[in-house]
C-alpha atoms as a PDB file:
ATOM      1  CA  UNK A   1     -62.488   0.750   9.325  1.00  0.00           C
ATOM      2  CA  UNK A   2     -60.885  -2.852   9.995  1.00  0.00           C
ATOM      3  CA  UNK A   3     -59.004  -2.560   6.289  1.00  0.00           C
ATOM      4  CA  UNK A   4     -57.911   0.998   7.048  1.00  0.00           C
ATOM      5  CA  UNK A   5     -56.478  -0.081  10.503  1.00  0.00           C
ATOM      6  CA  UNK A   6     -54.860  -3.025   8.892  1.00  0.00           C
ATOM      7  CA  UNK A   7     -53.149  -0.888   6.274  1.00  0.00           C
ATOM      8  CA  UNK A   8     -51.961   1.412   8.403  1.00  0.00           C
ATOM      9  CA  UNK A   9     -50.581  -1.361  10.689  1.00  0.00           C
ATOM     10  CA  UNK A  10     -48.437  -2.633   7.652  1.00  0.00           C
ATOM     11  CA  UNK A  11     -47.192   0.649   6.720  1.00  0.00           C
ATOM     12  CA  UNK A  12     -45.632   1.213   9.803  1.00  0.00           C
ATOM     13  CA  UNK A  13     -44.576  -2.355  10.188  1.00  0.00           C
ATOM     14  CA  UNK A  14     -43.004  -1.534   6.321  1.00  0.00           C
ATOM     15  CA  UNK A  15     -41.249   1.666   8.119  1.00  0.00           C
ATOM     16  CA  UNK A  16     -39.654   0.245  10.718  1.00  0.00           C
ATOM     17  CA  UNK A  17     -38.047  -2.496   9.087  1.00  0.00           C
ATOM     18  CA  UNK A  18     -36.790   0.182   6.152  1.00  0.00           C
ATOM     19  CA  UNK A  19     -35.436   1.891  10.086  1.00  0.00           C
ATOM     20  CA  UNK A  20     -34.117  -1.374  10.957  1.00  0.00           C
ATOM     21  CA  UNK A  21     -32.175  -2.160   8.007  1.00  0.00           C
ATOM     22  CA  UNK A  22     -31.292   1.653   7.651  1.00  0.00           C
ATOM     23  CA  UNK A  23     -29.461   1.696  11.084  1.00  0.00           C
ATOM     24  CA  UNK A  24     -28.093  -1.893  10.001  1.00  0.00           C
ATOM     25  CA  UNK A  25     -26.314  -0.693   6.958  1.00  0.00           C
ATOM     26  CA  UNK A  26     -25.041   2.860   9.063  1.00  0.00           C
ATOM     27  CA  UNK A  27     -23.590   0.730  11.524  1.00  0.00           C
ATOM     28  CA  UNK A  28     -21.583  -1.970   9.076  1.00  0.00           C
ATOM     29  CA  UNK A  29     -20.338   1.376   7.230  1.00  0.00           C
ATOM     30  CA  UNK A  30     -19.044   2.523  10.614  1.00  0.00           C
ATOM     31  CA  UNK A  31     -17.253  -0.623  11.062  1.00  0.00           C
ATOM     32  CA  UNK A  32     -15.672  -0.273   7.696  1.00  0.00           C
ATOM     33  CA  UNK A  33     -14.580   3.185   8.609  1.00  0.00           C
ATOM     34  CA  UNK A  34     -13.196   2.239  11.608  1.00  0.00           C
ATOM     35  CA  UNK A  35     -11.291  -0.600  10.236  1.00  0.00           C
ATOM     36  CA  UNK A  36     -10.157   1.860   7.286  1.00  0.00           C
ATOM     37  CA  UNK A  37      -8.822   4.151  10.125  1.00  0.00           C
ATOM     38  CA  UNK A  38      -7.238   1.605  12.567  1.00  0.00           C
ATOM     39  CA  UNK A  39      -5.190   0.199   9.117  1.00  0.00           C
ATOM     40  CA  UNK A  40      -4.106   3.510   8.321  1.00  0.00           C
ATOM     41  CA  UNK A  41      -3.036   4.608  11.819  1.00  0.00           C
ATOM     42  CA  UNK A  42      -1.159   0.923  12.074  1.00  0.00           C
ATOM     43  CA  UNK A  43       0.783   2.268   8.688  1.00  0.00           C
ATOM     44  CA  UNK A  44       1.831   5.501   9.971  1.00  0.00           C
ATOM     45  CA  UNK A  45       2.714   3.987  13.234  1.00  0.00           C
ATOM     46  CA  UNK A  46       5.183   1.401  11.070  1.00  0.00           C
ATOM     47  CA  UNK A  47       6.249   4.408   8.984  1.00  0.00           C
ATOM     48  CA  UNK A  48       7.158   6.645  12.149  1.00  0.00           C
ATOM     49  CA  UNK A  49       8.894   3.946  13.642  1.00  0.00           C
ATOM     50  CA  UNK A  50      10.925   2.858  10.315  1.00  0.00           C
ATOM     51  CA  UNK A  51      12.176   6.778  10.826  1.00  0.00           C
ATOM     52  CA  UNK A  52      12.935   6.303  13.839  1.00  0.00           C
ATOM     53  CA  UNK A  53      15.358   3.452  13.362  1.00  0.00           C
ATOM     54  CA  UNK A  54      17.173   5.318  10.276  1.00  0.00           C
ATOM     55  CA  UNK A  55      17.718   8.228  12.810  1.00  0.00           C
ATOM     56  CA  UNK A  56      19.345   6.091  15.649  1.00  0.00           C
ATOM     57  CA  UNK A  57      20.997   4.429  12.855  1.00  0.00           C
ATOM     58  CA  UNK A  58      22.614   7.770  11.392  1.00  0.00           C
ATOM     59  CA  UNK A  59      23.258   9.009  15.133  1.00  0.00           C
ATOM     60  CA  UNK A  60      25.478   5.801  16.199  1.00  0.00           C
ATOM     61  CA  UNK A  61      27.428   6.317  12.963  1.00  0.00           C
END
């Protein structure tokens, strides 16, 4: 009965750390993504403003 209890008690200990490191890898992934998005919305920010400049430019000519 002891062993049984024992093995069940490191199973689950087993689980939660595959949980724990599951939800640690999910969340470096989102921080990836997140960079990934904030670089790309920085570029079409640069892009949009570049555009803007060549129209002001064309309009004062």
């Amino acid at each position: 009965m002891m062993k049984t209890g024992l093995i069940l008690l490191l199973a689950l200990a087993l689980a939660a750390c595959n949980t724990a490191e599951g939800i640690k890898k999910d969340a470096q992934i989102g921080v990836e993504k997140t960079g990934e998005a904030i670089k790309k919305g920085g570029e079409a920010v640069g892009e949009a403003m570049k555009k803007g400049g060549e129209a002001v430019q064309k309009a004062v000519e």
